[in-house]
PDB file of N, CA and C in Angstrom:
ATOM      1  N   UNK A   1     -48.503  99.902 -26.856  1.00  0.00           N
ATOM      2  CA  UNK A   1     -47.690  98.819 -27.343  1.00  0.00           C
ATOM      3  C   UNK A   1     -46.819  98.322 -26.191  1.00  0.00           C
ATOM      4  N   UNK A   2     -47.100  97.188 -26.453  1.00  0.00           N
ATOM      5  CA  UNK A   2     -45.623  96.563 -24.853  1.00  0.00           C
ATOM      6  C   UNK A   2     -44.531  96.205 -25.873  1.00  0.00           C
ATOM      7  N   UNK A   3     -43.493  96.405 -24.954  1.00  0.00           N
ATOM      8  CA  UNK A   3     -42.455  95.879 -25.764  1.00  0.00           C
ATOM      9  C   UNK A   3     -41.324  95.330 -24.475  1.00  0.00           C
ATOM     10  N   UNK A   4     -40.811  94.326 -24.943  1.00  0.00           N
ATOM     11  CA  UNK A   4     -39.653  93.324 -23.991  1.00  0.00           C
ATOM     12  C   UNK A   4     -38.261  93.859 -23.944  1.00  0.00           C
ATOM     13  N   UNK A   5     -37.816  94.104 -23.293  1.00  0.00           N
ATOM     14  CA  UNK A   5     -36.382  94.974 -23.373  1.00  0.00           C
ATOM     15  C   UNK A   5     -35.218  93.757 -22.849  1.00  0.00           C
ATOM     16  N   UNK A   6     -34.189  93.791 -23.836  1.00  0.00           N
ATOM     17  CA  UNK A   6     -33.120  92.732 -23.507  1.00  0.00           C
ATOM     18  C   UNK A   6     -32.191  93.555 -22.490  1.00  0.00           C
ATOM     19  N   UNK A   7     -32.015  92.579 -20.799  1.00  0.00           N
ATOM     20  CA  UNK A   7     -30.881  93.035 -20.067  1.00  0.00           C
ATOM     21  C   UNK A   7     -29.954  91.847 -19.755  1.00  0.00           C
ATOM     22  N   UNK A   8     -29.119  91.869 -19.715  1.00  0.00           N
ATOM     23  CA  UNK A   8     -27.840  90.941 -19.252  1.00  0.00           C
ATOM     24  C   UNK A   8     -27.691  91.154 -17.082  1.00  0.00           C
ATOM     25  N   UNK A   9     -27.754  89.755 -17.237  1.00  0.00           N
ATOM     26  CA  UNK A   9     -27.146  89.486 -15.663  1.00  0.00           C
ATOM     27  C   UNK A   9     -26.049  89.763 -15.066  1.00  0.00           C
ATOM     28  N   UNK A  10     -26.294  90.848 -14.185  1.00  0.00           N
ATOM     29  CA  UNK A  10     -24.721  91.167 -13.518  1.00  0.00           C
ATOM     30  C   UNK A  10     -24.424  90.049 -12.111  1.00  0.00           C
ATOM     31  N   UNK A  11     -25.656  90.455 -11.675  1.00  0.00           N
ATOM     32  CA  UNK A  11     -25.090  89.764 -10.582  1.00  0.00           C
ATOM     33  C   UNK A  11     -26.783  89.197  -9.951  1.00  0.00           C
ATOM     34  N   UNK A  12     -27.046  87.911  -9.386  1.00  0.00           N
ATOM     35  CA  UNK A  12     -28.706  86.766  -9.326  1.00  0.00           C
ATOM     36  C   UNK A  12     -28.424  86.753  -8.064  1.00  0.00           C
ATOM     37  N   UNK A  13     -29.423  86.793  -7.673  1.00  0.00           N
ATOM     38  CA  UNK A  13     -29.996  86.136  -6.468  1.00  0.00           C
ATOM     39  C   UNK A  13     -31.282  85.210  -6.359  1.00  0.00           C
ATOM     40  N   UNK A  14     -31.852  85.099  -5.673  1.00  0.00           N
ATOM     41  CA  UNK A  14     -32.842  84.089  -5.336  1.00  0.00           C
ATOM     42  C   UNK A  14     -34.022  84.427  -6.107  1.00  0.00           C
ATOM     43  N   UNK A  15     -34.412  85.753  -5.604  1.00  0.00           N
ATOM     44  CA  UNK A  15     -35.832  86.071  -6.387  1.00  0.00           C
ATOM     45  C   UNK A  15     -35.524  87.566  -7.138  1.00  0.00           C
ATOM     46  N   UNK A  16     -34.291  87.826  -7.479  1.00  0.00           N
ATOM     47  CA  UNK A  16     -34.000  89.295  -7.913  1.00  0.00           C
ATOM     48  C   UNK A  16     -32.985  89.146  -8.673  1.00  0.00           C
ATOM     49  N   UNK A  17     -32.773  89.394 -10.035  1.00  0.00           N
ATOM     50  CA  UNK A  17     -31.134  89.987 -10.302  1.00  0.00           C
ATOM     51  C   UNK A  17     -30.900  91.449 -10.779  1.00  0.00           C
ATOM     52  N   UNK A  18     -29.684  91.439 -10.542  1.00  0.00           N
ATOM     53  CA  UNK A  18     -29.328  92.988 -10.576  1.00  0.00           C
ATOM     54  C   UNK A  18     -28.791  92.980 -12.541  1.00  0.00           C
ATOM     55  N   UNK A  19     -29.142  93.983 -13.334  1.00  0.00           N
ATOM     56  CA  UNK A  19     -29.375  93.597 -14.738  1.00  0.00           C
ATOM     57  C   UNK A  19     -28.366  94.998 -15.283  1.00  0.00           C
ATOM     58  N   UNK A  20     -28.001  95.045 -16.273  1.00  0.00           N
ATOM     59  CA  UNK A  20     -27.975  96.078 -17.449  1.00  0.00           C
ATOM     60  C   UNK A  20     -28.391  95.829 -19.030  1.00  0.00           C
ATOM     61  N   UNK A  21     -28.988  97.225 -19.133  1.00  0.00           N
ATOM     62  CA  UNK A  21     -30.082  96.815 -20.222  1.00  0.00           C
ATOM     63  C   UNK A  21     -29.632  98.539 -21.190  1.00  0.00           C
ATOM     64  N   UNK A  22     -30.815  98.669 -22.352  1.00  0.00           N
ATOM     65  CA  UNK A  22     -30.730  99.917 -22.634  1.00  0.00           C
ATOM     66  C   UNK A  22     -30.911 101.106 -21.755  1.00  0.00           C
ATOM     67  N   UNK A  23     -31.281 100.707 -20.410  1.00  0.00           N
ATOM     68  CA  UNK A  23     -31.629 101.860 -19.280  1.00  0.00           C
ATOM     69  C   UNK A  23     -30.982 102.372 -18.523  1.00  0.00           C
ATOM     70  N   UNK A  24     -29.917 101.264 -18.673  1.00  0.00           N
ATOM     71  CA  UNK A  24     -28.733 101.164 -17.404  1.00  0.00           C
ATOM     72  C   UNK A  24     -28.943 100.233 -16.581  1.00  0.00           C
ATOM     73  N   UNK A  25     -28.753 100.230 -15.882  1.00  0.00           N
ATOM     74  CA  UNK A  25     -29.014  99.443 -14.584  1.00  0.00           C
ATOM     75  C   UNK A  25     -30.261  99.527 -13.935  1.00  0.00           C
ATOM     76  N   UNK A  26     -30.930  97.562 -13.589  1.00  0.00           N
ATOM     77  CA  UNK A  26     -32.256  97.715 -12.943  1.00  0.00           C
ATOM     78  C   UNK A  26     -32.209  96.199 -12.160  1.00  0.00           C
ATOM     79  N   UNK A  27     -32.943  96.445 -11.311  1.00  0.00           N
ATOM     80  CA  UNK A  27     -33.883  95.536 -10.495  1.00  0.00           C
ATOM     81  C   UNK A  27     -34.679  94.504 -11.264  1.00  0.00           C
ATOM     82  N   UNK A  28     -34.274  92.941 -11.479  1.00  0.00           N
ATOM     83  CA  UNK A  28     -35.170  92.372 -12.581  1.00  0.00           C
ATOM     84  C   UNK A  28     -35.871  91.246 -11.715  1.00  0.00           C
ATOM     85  N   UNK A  29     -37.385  91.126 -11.509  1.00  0.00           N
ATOM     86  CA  UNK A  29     -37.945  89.713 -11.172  1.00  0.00           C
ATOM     87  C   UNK A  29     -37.370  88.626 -11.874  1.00  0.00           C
ATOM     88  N   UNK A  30     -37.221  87.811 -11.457  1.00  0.00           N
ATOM     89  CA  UNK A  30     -36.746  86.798 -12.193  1.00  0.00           C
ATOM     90  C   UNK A  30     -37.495  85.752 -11.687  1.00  0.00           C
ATOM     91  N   UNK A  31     -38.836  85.844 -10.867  1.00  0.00           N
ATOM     92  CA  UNK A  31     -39.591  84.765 -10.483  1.00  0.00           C
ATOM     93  C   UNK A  31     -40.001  83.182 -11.667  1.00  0.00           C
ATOM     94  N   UNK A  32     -40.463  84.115 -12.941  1.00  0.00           N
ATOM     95  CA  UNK A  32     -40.922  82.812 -13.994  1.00  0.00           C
ATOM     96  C   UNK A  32     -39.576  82.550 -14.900  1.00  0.00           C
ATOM     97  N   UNK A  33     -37.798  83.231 -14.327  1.00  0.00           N
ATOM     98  CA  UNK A  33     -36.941  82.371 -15.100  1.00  0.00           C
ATOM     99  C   UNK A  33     -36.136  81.525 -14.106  1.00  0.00           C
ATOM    100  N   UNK A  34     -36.275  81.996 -13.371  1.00  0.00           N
ATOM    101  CA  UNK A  34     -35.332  81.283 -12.114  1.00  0.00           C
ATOM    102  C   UNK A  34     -33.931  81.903 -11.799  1.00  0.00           C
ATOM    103  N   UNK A  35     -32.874  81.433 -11.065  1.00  0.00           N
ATOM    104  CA  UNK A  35     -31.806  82.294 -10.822  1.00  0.00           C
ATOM    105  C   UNK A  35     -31.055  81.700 -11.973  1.00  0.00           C
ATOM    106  N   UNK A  36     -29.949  83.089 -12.777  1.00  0.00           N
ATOM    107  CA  UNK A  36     -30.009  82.543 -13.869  1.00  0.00           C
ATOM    108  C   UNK A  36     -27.906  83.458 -13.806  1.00  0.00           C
ATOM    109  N   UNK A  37     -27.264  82.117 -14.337  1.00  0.00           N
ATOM    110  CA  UNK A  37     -25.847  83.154 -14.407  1.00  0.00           C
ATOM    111  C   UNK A  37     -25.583  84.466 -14.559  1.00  0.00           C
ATOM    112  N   UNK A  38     -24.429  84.847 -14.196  1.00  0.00           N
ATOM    113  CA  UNK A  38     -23.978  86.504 -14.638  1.00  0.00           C
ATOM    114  C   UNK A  38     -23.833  86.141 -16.243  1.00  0.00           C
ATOM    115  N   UNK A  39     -23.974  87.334 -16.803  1.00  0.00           N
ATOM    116  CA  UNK A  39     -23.729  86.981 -18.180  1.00  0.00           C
ATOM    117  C   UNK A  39     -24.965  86.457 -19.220  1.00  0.00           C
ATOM    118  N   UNK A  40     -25.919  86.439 -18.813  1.00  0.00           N
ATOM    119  CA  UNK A  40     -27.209  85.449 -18.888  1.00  0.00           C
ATOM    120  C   UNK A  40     -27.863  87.040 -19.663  1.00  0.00           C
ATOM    121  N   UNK A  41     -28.713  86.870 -20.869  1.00  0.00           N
ATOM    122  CA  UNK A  41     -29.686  87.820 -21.443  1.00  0.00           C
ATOM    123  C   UNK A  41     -30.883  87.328 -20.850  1.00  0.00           C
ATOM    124  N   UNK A  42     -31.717  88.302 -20.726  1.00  0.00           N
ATOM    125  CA  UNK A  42     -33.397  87.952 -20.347  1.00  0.00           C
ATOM    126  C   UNK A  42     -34.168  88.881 -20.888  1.00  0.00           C
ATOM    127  N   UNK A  43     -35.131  88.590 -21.709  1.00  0.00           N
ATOM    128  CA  UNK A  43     -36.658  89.234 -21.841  1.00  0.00           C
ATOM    129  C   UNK A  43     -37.098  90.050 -21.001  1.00  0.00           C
ATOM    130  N   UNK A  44     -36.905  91.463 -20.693  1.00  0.00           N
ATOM    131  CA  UNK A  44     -37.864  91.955 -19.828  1.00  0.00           C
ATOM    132  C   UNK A  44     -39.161  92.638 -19.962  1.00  0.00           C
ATOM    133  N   UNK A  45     -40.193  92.145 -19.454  1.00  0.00           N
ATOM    134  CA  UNK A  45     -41.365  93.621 -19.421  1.00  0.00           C
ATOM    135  C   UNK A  45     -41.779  94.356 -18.197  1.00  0.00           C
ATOM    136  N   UNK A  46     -41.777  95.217 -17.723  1.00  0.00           N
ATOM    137  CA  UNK A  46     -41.942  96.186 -16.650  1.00  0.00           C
ATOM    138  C   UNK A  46     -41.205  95.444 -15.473  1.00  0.00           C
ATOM    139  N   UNK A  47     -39.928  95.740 -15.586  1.00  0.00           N
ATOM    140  CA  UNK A  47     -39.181  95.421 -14.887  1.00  0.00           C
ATOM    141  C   UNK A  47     -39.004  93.305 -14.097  1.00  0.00           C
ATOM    142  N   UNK A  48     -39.080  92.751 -15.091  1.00  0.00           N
ATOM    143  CA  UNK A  48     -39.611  90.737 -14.541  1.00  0.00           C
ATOM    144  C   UNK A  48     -39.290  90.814 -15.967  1.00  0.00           C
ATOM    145  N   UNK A  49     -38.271  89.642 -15.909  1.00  0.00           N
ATOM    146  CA  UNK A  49     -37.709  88.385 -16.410  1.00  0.00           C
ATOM    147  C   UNK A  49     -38.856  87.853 -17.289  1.00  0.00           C
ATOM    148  N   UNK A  50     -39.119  87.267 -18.603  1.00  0.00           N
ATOM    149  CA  UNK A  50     -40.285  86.502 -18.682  1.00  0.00           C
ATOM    150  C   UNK A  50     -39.415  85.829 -20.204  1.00  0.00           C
ATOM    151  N   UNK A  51     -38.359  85.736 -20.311  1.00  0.00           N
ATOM    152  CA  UNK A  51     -37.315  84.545 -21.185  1.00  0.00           C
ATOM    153  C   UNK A  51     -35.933  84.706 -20.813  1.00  0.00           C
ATOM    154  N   UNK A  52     -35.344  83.884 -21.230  1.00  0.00           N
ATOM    155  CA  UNK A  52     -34.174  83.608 -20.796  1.00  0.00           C
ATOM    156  C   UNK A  52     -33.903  83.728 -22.443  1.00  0.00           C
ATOM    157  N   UNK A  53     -33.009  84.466 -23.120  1.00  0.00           N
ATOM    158  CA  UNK A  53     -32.449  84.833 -24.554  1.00  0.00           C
ATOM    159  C   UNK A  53     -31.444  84.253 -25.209  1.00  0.00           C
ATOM    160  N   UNK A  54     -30.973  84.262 -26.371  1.00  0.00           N
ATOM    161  CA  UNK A  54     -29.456  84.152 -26.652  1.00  0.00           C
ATOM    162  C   UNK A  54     -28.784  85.497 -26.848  1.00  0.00           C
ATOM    163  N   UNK A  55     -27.240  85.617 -26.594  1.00  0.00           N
ATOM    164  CA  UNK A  55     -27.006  86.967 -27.023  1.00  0.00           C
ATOM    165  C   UNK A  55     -27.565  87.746 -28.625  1.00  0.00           C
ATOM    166  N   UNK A  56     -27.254  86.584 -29.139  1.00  0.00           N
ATOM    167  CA  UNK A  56     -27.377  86.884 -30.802  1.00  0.00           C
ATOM    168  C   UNK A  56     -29.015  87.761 -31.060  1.00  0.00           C
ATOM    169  N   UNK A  57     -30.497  86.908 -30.080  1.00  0.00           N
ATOM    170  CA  UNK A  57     -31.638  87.784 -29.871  1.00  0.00           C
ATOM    171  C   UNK A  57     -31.423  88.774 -29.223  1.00  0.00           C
ATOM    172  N   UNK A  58     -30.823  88.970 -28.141  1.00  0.00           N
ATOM    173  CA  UNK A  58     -31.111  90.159 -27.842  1.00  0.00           C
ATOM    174  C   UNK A  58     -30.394  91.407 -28.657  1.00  0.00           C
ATOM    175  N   UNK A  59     -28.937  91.101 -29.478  1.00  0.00           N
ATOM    176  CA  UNK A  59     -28.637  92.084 -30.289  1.00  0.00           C
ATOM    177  C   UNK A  59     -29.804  92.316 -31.087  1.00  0.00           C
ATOM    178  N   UNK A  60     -30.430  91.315 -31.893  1.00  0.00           N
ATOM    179  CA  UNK A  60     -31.697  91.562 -32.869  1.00  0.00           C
ATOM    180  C   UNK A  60     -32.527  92.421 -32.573  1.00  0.00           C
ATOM    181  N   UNK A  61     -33.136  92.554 -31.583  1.00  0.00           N
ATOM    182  CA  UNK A  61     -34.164  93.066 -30.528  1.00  0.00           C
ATOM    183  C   UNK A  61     -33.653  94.283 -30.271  1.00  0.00           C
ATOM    184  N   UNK A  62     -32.440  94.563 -29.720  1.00  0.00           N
ATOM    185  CA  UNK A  62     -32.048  96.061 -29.552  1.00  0.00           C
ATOM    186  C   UNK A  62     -31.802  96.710 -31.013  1.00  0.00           C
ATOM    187  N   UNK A  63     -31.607  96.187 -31.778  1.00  0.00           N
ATOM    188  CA  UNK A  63     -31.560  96.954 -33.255  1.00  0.00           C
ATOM    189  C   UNK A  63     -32.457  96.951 -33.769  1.00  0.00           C
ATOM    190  N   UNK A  64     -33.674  96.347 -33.717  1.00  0.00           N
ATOM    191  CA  UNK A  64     -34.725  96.472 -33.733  1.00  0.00           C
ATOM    192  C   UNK A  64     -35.301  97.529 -33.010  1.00  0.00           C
ATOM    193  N   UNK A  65     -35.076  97.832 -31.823  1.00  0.00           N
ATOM    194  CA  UNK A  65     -35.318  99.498 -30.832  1.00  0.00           C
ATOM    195  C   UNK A  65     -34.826 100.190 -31.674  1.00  0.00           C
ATOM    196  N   UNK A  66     -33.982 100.508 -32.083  1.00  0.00           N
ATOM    197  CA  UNK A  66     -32.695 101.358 -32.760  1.00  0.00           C
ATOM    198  C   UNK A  66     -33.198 101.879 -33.749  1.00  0.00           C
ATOM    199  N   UNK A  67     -33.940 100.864 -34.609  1.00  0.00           N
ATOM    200  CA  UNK A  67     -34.746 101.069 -35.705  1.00  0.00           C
ATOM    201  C   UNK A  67     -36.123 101.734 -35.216  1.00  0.00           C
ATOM    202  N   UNK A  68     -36.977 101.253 -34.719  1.00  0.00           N
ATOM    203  CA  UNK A  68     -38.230 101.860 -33.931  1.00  0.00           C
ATOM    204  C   UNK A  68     -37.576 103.441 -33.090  1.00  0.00           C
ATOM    205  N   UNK A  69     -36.716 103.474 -32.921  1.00  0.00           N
ATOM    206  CA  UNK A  69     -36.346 105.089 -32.662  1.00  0.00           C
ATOM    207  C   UNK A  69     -35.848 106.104 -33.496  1.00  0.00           C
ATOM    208  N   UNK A  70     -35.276 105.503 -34.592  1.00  0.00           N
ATOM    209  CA  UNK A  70     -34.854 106.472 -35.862  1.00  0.00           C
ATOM    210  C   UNK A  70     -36.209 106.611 -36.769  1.00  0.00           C
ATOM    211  N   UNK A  71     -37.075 105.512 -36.248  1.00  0.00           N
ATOM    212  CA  UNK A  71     -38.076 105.689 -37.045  1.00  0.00           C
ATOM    213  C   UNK A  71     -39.066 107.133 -36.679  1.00  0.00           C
ATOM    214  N   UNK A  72     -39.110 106.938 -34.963  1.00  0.00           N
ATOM    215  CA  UNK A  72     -39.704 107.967 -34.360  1.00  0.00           C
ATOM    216  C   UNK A  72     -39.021 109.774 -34.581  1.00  0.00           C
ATOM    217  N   UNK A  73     -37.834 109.647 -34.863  1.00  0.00           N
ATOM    218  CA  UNK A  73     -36.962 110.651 -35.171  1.00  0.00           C
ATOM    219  C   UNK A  73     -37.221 111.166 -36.587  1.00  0.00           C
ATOM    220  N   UNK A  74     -37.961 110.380 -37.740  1.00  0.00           N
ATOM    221  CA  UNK A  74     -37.732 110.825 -39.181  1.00  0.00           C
ATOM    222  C   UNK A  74     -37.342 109.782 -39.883  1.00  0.00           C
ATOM    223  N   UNK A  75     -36.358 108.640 -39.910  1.00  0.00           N
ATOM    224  CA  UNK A  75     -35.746 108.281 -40.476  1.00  0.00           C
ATOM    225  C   UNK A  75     -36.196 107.252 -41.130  1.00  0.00           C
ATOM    226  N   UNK A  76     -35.906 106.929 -42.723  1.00  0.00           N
ATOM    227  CA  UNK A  76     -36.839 106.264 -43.517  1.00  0.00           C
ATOM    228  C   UNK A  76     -36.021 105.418 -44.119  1.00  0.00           C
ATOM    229  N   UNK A  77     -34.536 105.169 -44.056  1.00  0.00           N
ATOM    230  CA  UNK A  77     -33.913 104.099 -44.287  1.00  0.00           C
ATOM    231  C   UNK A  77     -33.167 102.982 -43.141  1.00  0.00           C
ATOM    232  N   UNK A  78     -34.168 102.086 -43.062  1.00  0.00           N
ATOM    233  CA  UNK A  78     -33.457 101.051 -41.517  1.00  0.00           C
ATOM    234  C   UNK A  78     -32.488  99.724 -42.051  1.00  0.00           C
ATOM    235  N   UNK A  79     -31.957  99.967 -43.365  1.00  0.00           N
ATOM    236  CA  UNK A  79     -31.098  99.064 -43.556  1.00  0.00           C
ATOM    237  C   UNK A  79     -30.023  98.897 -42.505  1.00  0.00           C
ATOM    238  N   UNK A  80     -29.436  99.849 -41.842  1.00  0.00           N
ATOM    239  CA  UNK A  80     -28.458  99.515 -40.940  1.00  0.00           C
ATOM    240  C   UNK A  80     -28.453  98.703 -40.018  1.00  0.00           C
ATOM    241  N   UNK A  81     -29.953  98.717 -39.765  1.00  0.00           N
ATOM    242  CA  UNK A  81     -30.725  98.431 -38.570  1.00  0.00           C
ATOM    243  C   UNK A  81     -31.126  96.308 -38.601  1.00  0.00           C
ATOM    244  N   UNK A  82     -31.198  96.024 -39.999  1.00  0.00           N
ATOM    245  CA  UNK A  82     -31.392  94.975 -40.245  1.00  0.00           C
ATOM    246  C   UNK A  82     -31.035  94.750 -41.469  1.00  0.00           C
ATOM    247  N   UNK A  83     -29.638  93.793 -40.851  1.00  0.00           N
ATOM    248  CA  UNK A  83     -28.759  93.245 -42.381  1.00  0.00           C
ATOM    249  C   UNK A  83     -29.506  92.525 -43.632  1.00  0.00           C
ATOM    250  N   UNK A  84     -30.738  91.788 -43.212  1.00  0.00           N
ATOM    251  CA  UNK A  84     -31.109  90.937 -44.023  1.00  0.00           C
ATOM    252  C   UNK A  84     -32.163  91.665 -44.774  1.00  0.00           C
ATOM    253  N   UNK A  85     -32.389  92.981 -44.586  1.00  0.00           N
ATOM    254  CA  UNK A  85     -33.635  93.483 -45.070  1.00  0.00           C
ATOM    255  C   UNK A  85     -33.915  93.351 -46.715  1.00  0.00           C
ATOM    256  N   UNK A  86     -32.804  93.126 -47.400  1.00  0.00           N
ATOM    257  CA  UNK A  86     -32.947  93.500 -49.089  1.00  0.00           C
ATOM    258  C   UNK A  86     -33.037  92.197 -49.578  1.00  0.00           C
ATOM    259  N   UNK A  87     -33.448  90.929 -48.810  1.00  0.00           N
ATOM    260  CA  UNK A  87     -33.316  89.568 -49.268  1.00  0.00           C
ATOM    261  C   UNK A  87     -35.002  89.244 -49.664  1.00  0.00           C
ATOM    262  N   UNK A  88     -35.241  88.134 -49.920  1.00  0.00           N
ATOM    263  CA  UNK A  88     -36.952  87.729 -49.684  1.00  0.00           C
ATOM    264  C   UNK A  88     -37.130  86.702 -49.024  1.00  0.00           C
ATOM    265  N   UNK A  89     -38.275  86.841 -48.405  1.00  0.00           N
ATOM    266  CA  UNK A  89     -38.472  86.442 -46.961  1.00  0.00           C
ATOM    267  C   UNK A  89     -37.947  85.098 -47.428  1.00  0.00           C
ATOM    268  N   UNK A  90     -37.799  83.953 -46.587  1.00  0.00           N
ATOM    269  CA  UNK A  90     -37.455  82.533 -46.588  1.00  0.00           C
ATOM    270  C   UNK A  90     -38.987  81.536 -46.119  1.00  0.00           C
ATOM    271  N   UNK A  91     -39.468  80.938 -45.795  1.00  0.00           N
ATOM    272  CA  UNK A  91     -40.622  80.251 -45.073  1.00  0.00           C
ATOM    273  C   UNK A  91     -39.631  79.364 -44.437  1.00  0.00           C
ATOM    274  N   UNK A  92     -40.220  78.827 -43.278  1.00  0.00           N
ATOM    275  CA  UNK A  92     -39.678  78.055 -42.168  1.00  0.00           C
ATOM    276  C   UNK A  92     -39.854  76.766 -42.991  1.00  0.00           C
ATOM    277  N   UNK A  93     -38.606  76.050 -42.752  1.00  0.00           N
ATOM    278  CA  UNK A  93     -38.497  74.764 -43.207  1.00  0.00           C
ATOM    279  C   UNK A  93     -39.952  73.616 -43.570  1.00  0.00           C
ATOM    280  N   UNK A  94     -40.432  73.613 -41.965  1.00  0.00           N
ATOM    281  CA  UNK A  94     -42.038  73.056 -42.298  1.00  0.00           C
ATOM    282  C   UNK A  94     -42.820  73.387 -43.250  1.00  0.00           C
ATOM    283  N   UNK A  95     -42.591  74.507 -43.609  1.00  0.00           N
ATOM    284  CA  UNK A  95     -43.681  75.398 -44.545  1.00  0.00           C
ATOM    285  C   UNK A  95     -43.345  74.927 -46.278  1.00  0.00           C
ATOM    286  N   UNK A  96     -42.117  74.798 -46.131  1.00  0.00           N
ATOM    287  CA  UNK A  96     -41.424  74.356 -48.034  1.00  0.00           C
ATOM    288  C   UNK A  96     -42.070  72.734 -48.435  1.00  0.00           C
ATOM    289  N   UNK A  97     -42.175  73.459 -49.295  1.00  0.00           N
ATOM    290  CA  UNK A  97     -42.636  72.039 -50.645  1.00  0.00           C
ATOM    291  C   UNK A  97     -41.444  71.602 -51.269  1.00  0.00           C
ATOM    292  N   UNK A  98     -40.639  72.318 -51.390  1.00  0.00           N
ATOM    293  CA  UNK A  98     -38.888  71.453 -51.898  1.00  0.00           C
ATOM    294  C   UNK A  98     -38.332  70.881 -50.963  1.00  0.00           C
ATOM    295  N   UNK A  99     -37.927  71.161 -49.911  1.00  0.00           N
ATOM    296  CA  UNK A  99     -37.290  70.561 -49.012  1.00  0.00           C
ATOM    297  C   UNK A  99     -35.521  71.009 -49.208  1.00  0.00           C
ATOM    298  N   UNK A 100     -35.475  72.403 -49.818  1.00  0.00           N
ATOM    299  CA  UNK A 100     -33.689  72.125 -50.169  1.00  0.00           C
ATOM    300  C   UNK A 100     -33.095  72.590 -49.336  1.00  0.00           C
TER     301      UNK A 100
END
């Protein structure tokens, strides 16, 4: 399984920024986002940049890990993990026949 790990920009350079993520601190390509502010979330997979995020996704995404690791541990209730879980699903606006 691949999975994208959210890190925040400490400090960019040209073809590198220096990141913190769930790992700690890493070395991020940033070739396909470009140089991107301190403070800036990014998509990572094996160490390269491949989105530029909002904070609000990347919290999603790490609680989403959070969940995928309590899961690996035993754990069979991930409500904590995702507030919206006890609702029913919604369809994307395009998708509705009401329009409300």
């Amino acid at each position: 399984m691949c999975l994208g790990l959210p890190v925040c920009v400490i400090e960019c350079g040209e073809h590198f920024a220096h990141c913190a993520g769930r790992s700690g601190e890493q070395r991020v390509d940033i070739s396909l986002v470009g140089p991107q502010a301190v403070g800036t979330w990014l998509l990572c997979f094996l160490d390269a940049a491949r989105e530029v995020i909002a904070p609000e996704r990347a919290d999603a995404i790490n609680a989403a890990l959070d969940a995928l690791a309590a899961a690996q541990a035993g754990a069979t209730d991930f409500s904590a993990f995702f507030a919206d879980l006890d609702r029913e699903p919604q369809l994307p606006e395009f998708l509705r026949t009401d329009k409300a």
